[in-house]
PDB file of N, CA and C in Angstrom:
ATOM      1  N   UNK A   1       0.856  -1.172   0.000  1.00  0.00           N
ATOM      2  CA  UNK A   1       0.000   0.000   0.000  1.00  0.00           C
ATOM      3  C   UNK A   1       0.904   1.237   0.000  1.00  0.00           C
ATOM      4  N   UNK A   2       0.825   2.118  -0.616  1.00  0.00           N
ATOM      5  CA  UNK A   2       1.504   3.007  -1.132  1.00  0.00           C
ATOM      6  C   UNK A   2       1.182   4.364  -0.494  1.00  0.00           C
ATOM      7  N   UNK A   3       1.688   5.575  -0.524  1.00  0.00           N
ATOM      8  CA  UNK A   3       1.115   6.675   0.377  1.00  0.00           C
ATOM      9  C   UNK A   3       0.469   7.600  -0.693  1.00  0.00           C
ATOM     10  N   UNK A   4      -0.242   8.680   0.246  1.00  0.00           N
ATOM     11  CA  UNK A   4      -1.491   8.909  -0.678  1.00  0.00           C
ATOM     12  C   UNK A   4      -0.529  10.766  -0.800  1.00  0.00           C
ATOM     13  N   UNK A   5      -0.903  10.979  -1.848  1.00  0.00           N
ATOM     14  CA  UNK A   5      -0.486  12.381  -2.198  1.00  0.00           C
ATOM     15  C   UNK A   5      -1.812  13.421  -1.424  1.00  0.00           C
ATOM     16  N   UNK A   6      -1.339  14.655  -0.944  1.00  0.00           N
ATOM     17  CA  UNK A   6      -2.932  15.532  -0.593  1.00  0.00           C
ATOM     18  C   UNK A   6      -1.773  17.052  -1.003  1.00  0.00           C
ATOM     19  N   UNK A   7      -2.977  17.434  -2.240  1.00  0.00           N
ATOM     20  CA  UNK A   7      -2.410  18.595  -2.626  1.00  0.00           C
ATOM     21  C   UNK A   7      -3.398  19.665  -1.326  1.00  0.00           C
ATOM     22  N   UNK A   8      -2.431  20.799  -1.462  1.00  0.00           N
ATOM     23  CA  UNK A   8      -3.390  21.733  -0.409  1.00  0.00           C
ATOM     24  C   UNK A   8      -3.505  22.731  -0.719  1.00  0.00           C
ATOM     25  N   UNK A   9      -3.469  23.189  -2.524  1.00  0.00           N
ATOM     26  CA  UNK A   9      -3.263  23.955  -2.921  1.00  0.00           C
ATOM     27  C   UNK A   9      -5.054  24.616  -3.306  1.00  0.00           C
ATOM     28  N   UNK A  10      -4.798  26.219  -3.114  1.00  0.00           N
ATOM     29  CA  UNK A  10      -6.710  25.945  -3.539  1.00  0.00           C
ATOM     30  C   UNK A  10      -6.973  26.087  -5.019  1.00  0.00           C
ATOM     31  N   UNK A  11      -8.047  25.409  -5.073  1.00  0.00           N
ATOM     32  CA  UNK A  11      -8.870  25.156  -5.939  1.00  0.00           C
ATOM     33  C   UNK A  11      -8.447  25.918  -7.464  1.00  0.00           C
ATOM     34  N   UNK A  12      -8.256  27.184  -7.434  1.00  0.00           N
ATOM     35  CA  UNK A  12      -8.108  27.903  -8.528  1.00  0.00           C
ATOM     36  C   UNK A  12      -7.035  27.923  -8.625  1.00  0.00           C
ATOM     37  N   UNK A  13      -6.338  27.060  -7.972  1.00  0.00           N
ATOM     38  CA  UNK A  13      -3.788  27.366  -8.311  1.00  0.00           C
ATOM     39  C   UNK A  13      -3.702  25.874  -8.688  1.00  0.00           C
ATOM     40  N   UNK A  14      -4.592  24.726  -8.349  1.00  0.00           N
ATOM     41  CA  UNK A  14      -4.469  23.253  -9.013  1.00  0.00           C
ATOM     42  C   UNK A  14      -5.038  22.906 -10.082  1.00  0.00           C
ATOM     43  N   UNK A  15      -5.957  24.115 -11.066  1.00  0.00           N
ATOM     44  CA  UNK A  15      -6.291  23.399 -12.140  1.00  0.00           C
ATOM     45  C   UNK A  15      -5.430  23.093 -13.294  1.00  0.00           C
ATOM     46  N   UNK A  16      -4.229  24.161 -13.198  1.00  0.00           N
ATOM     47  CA  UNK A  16      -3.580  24.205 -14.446  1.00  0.00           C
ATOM     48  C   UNK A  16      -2.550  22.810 -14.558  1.00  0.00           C
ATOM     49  N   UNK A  17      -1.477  23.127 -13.492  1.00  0.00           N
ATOM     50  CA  UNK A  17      -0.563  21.606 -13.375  1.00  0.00           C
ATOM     51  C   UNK A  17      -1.271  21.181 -12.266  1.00  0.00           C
ATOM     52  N   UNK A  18      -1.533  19.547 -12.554  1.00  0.00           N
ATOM     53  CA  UNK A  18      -1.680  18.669 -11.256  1.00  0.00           C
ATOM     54  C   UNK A  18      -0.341  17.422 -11.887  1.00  0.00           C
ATOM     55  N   UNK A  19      -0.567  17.019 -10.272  1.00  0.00           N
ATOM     56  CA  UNK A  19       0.313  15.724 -10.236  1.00  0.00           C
ATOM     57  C   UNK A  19      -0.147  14.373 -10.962  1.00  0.00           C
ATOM     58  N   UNK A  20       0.684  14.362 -11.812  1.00  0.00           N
ATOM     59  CA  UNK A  20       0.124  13.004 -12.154  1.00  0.00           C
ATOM     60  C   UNK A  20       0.326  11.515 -11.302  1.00  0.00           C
ATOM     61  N   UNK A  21      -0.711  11.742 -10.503  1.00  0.00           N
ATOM     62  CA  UNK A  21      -0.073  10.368  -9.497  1.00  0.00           C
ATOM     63  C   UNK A  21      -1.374   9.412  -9.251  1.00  0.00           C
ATOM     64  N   UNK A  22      -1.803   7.853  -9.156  1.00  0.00           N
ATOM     65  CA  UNK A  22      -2.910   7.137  -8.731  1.00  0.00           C
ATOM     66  C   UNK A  22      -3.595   7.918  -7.280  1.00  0.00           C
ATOM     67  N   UNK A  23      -2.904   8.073  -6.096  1.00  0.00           N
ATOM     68  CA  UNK A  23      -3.333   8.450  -4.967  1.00  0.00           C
ATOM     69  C   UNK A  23      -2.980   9.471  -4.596  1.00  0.00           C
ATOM     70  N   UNK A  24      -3.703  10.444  -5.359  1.00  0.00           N
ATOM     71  CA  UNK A  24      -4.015  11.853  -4.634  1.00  0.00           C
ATOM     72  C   UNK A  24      -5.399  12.262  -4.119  1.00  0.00           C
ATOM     73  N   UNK A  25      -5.388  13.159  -3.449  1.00  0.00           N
ATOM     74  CA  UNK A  25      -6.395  14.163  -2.731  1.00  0.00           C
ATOM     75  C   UNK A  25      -6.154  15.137  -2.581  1.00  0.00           C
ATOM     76  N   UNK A  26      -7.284  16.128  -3.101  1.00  0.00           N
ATOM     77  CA  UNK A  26      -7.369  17.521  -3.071  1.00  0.00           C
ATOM     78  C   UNK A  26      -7.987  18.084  -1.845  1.00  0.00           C
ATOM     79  N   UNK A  27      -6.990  19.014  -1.502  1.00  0.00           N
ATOM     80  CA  UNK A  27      -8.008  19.649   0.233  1.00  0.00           C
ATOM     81  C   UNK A  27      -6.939  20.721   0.562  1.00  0.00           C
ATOM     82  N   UNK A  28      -7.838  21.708  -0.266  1.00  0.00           N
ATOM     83  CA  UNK A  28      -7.157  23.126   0.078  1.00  0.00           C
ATOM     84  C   UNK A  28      -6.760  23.452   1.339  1.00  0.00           C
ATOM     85  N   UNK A  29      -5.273  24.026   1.548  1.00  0.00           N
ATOM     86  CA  UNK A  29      -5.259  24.186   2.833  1.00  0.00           C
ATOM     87  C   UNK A  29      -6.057  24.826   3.571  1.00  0.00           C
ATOM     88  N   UNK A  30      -6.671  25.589   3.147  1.00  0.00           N
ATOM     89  CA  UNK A  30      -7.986  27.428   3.880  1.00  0.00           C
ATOM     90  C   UNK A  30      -8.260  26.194   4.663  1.00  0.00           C
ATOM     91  N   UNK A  31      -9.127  25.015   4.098  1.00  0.00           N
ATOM     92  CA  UNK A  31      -9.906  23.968   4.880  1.00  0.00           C
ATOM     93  C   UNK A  31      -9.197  23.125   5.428  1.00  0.00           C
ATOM     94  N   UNK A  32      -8.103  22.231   5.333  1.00  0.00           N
ATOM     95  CA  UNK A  32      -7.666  21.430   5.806  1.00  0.00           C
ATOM     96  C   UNK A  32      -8.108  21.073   7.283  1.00  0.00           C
ATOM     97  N   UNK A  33      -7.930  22.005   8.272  1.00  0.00           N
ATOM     98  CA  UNK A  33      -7.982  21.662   9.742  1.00  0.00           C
ATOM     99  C   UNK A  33      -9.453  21.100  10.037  1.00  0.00           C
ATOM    100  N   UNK A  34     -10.210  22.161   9.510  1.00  0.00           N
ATOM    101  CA  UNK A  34     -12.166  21.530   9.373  1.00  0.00           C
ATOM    102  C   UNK A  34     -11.967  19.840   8.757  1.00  0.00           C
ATOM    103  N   UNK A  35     -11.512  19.833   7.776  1.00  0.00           N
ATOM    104  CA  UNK A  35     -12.022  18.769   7.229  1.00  0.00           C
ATOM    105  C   UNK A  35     -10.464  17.517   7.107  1.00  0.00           C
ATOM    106  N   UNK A  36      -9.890  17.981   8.153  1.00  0.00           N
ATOM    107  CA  UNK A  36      -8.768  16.523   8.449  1.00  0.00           C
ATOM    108  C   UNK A  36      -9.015  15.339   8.536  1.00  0.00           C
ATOM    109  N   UNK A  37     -10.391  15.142   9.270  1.00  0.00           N
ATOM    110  CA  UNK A  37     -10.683  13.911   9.430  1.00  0.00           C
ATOM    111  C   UNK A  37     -11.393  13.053   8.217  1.00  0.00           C
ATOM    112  N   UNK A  38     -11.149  13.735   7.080  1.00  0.00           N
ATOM    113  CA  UNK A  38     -11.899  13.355   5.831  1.00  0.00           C
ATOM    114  C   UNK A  38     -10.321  12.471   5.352  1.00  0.00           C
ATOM    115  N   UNK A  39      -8.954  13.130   5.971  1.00  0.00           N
ATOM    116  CA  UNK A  39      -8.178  12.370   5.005  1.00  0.00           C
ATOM    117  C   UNK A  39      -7.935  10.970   5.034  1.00  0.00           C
ATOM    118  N   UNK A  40      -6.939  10.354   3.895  1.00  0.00           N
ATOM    119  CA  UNK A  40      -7.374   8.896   3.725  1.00  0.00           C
ATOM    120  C   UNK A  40      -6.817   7.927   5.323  1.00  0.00           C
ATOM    121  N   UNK A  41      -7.379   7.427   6.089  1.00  0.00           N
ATOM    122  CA  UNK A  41      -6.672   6.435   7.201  1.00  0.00           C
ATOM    123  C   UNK A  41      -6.086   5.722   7.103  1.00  0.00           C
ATOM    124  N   UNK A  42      -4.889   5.142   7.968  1.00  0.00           N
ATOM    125  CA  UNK A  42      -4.461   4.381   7.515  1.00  0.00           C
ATOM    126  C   UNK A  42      -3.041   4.119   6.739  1.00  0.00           C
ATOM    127  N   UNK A  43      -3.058   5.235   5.745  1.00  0.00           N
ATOM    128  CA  UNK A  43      -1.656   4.954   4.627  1.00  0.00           C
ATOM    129  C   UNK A  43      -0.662   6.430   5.191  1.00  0.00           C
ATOM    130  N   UNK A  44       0.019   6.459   4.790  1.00  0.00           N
ATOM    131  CA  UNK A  44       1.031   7.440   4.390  1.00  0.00           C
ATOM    132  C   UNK A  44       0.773   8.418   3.834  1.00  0.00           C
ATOM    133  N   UNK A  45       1.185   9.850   4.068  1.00  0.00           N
ATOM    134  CA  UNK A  45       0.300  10.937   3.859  1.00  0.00           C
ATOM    135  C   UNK A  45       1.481  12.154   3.550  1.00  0.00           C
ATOM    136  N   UNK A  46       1.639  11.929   1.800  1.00  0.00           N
ATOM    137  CA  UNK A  46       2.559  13.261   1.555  1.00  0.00           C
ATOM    138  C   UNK A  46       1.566  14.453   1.180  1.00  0.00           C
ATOM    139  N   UNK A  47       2.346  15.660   1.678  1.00  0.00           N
ATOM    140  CA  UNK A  47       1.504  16.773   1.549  1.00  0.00           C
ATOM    141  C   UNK A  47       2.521  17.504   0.536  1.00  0.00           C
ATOM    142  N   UNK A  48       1.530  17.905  -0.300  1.00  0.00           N
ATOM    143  CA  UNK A  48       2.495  18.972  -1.658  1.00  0.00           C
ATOM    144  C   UNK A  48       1.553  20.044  -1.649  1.00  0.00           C
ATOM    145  N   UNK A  49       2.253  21.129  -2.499  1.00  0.00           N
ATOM    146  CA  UNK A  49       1.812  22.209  -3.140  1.00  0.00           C
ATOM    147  C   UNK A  49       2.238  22.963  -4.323  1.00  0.00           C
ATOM    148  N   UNK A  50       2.687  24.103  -4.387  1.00  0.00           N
ATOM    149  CA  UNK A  50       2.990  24.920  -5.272  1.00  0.00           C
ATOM    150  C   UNK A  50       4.744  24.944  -5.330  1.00  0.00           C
ATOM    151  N   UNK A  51       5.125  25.628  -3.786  1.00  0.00           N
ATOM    152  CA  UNK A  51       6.479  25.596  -3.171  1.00  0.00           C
ATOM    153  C   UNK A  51       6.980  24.971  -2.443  1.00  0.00           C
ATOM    154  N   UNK A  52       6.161  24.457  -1.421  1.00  0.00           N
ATOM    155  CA  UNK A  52       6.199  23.563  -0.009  1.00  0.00           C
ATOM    156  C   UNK A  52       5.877  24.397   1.049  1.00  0.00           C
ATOM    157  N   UNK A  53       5.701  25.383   0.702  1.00  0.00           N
ATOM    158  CA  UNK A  53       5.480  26.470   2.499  1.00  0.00           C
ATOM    159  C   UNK A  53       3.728  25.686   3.004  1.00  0.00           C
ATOM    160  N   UNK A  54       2.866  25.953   2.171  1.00  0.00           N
ATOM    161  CA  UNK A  54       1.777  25.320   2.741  1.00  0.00           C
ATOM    162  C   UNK A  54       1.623  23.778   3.093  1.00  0.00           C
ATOM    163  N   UNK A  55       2.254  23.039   2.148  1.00  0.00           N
ATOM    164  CA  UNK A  55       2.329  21.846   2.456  1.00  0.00           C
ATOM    165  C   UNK A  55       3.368  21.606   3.825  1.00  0.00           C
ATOM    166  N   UNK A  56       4.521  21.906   3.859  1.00  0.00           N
ATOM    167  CA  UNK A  56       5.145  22.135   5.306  1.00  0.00           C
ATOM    168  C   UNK A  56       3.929  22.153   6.725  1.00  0.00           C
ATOM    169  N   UNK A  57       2.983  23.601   6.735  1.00  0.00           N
ATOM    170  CA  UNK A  57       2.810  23.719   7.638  1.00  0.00           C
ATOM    171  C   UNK A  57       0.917  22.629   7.727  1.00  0.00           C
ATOM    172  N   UNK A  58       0.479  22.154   6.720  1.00  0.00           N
ATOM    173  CA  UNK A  58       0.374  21.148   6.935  1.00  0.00           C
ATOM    174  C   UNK A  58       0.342  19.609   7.138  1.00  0.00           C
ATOM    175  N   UNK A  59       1.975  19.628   6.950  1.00  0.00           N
ATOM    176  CA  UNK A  59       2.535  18.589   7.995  1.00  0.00           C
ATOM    177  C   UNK A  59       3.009  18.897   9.125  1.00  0.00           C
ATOM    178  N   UNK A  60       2.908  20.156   9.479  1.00  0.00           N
ATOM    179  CA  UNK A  60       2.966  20.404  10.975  1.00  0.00           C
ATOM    180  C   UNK A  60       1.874  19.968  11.643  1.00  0.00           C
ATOM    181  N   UNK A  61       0.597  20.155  11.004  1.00  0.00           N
ATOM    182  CA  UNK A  61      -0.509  20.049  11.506  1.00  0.00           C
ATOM    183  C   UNK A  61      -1.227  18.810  11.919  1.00  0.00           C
ATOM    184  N   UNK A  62      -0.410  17.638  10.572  1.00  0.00           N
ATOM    185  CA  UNK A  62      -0.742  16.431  11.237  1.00  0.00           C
ATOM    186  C   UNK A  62       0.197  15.614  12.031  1.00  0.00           C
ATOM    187  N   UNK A  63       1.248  15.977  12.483  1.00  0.00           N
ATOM    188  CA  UNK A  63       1.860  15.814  13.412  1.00  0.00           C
ATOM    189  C   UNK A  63       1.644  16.662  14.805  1.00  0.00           C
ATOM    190  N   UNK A  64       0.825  17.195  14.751  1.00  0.00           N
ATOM    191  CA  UNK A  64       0.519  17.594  16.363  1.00  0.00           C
ATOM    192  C   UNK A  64      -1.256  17.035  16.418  1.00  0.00           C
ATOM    193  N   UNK A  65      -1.386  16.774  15.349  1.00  0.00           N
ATOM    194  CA  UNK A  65      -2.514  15.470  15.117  1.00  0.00           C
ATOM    195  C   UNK A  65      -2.586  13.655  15.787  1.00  0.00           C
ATOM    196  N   UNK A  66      -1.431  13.669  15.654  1.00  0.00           N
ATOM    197  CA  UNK A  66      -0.774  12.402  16.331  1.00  0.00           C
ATOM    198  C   UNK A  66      -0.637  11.689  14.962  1.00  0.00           C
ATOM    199  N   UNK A  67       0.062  12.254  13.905  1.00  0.00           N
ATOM    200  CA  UNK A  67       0.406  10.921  12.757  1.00  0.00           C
ATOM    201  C   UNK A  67       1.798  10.784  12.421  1.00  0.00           C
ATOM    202  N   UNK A  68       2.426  11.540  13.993  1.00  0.00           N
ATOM    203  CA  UNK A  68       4.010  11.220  13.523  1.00  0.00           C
ATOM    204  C   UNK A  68       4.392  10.107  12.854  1.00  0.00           C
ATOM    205  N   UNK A  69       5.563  10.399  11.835  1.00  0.00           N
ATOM    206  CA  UNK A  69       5.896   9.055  11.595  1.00  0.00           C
ATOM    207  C   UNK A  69       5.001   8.445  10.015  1.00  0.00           C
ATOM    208  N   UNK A  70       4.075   9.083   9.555  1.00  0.00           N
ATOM    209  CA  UNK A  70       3.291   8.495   8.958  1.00  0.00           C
ATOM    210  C   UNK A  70       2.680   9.702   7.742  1.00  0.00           C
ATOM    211  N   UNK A  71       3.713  11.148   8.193  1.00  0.00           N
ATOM    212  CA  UNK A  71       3.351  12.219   6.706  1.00  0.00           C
ATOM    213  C   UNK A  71       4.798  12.669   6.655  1.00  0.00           C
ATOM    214  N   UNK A  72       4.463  13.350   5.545  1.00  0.00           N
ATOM    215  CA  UNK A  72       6.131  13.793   5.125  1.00  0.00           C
ATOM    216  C   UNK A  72       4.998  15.268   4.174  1.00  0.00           C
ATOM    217  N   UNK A  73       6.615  16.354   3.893  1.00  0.00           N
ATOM    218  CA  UNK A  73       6.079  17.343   3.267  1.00  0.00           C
ATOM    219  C   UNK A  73       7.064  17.616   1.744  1.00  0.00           C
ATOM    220  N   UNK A  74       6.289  17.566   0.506  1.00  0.00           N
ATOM    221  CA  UNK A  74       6.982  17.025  -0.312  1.00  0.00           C
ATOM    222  C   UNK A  74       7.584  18.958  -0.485  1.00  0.00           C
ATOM    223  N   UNK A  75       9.346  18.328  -0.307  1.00  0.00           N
ATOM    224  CA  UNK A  75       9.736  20.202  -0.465  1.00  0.00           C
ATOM    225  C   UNK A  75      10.424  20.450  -1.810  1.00  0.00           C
ATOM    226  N   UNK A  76       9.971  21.570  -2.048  1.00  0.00           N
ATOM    227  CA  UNK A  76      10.033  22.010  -3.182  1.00  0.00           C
ATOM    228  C   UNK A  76       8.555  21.875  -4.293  1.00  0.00           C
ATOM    229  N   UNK A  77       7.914  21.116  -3.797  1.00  0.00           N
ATOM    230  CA  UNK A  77       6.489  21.306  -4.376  1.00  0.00           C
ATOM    231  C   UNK A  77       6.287  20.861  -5.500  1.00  0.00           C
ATOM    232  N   UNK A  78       5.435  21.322  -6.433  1.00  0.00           N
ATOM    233  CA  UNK A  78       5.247  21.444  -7.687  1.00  0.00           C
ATOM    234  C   UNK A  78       6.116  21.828  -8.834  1.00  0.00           C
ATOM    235  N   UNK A  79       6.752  23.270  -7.857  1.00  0.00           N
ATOM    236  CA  UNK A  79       7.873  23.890  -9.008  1.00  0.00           C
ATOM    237  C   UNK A  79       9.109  22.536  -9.306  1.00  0.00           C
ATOM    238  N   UNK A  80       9.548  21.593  -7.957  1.00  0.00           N
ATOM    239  CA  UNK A  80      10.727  20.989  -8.176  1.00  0.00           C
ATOM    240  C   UNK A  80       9.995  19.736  -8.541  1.00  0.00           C
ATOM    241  N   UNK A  81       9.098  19.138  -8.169  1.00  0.00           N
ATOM    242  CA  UNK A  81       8.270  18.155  -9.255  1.00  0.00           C
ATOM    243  C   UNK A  81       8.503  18.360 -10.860  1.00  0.00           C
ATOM    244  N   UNK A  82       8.433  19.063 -10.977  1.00  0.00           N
ATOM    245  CA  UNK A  82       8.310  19.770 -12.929  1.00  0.00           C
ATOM    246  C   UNK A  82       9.947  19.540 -12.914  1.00  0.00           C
ATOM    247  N   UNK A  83      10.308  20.456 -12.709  1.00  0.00           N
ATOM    248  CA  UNK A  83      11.856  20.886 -12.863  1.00  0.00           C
ATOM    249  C   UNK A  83      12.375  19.203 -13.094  1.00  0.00           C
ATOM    250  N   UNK A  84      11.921  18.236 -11.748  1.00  0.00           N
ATOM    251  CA  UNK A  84      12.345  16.798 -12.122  1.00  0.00           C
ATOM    252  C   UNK A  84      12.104  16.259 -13.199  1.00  0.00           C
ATOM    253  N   UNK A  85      11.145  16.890 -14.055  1.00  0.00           N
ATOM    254  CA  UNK A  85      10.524  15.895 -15.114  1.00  0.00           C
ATOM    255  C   UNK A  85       9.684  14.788 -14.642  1.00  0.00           C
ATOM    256  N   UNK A  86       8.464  14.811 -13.337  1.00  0.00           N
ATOM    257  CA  UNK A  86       7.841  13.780 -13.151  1.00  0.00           C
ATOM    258  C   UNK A  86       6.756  14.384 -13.395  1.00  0.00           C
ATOM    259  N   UNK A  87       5.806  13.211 -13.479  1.00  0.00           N
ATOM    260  CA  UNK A  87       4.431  13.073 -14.480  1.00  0.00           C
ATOM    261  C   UNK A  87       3.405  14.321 -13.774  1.00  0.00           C
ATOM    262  N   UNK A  88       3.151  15.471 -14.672  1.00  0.00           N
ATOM    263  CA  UNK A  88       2.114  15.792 -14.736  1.00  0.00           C
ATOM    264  C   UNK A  88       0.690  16.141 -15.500  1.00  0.00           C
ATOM    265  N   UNK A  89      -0.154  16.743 -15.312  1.00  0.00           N
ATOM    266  CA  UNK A  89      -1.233  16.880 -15.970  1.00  0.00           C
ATOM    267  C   UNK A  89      -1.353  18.309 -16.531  1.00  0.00           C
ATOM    268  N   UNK A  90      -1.600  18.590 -17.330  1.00  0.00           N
ATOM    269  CA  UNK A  90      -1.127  20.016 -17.838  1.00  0.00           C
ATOM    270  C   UNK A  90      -2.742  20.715 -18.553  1.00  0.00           C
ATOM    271  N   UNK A  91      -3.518  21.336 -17.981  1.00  0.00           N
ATOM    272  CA  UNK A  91      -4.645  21.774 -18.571  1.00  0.00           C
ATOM    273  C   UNK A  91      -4.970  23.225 -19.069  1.00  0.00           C
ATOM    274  N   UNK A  92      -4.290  23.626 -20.544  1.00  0.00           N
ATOM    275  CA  UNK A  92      -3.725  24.670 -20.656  1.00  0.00           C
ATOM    276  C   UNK A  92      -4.627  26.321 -20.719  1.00  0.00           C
ATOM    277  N   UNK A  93      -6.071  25.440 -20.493  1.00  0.00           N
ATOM    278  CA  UNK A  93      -7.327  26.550 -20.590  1.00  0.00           C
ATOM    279  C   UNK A  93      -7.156  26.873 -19.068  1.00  0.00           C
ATOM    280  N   UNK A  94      -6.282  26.392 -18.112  1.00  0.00           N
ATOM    281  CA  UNK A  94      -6.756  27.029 -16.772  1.00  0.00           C
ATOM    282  C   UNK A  94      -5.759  27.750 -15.988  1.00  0.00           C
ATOM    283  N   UNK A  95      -4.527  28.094 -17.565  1.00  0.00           N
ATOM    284  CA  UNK A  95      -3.158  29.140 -17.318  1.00  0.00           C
ATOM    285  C   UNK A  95      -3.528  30.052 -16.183  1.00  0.00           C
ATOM    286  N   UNK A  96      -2.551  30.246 -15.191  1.00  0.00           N
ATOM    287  CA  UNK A  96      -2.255  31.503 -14.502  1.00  0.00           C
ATOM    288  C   UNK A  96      -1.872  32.554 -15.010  1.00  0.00           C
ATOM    289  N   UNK A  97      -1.555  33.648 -13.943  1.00  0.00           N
ATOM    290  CA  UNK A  97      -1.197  34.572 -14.678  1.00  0.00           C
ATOM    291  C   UNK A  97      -0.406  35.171 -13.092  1.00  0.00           C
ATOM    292  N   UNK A  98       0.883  35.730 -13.643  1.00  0.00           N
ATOM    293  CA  UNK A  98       1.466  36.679 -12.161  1.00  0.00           C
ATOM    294  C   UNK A  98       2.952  36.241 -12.285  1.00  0.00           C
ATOM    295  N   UNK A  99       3.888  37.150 -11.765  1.00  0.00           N
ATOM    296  CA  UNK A  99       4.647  37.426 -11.480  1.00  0.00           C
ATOM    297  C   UNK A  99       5.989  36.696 -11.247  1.00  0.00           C
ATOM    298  N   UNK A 100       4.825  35.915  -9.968  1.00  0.00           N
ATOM    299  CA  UNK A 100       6.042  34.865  -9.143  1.00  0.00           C
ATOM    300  C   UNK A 100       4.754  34.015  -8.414  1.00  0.00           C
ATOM    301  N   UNK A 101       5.350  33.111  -7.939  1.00  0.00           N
ATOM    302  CA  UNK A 101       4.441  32.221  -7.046  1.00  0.00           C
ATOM    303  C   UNK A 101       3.507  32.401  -6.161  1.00  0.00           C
ATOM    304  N   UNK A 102       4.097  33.682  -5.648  1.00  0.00           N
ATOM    305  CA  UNK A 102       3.138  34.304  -4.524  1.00  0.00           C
ATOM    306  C   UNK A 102       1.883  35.028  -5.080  1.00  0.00           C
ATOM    307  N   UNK A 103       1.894  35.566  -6.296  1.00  0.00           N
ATOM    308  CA  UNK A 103       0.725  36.532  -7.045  1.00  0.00           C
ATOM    309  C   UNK A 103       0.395  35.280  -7.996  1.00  0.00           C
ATOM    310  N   UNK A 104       0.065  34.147  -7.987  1.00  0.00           N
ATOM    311  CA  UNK A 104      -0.421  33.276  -9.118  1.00  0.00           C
ATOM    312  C   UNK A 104      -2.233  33.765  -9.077  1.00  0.00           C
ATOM    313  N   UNK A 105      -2.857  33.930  -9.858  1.00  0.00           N
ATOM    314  CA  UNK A 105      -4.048  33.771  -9.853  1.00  0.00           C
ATOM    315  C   UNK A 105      -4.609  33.561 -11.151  1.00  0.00           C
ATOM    316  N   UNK A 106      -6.057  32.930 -11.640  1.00  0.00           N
ATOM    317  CA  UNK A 106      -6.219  32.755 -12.827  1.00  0.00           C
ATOM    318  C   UNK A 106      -6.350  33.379 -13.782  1.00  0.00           C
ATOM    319  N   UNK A 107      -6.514  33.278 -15.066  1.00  0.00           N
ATOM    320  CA  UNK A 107      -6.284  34.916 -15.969  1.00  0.00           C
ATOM    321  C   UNK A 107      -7.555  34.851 -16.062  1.00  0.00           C
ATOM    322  N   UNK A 108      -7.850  35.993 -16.844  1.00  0.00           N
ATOM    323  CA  UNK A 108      -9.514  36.648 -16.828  1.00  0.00           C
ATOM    324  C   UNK A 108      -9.260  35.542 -18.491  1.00  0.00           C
ATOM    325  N   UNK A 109     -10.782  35.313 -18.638  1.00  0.00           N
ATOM    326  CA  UNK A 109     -10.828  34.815 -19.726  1.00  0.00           C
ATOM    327  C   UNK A 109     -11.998  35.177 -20.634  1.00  0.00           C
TER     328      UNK A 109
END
C-alpha cells in the first residue's frame, strides 16, 4: 500500500498543473484543519503544493494530530516536481497569470 499524495493547494492554483499520481487528494489548505478527518486512514500521507510552504505547515498540523511518523512534506512542491521531469497533468485553458508564485491567480478569460 503506497502513500497517498494531498495537494493543499486551492482550488483555482491546481487546475492548471496537477500531479500526475494514482493516490491523490485535493483539500485546500484554507480547509484542511475543518475537514482533516476526511483524510485517507491508515496509509502514508505526503503533503504537496505549489512551493512547499503550505504543504510544510500542513505537515505540521498532522503531526501535532498524532500521525508522527506516517506524513512527510513534499519540499520544493510542484515547481521541483516539474523541474524533475515527473508526471504531470497540464490543462492549458486554466493558465495563470502573475509574477512569481506568490501573485499566481487565474487569468480573466
Amino acid at each position: 500500500m503506497g502513500a497517498r499524495l494531498v495537494d493543499v493547494r486551492e482550488a483555482s492554483l491546481s487546475c492548471f498543473k496537477m500531479f500526475d499520481v494514482p493516490e491523490i487528494t485535493y483539500c485546500p489548505y484554507s480547509i484542511l484543519e475543518e475537514t482533516f478527518d476526511n483524510l485517507p486512514a491508515g496509509k502514508p500521507i505526503i503533503f504537496a503544493d505549489a512551493a512547499g510552504l503550505h504543504s510544510r505547515e500542513a505537515t505540521v498540523l498532522a503531526i501535532k494530530k498524532g500521525m508522527k511518523g506516517r506524513v512527510a512534506n513534499l519540499a520544493g512542491g510542484l515547481v521541483e516536481w516539474e523541474r524533475d521531469e515527473m508526471p504531470l497533468v497540464i490543462d492549458k485553458s486554466e493558465r495563470l497569470s502573475g509574477s512569481c508564485m506568490c501573485q499566481l491567480r487565474p487569468r480573466e478569460k
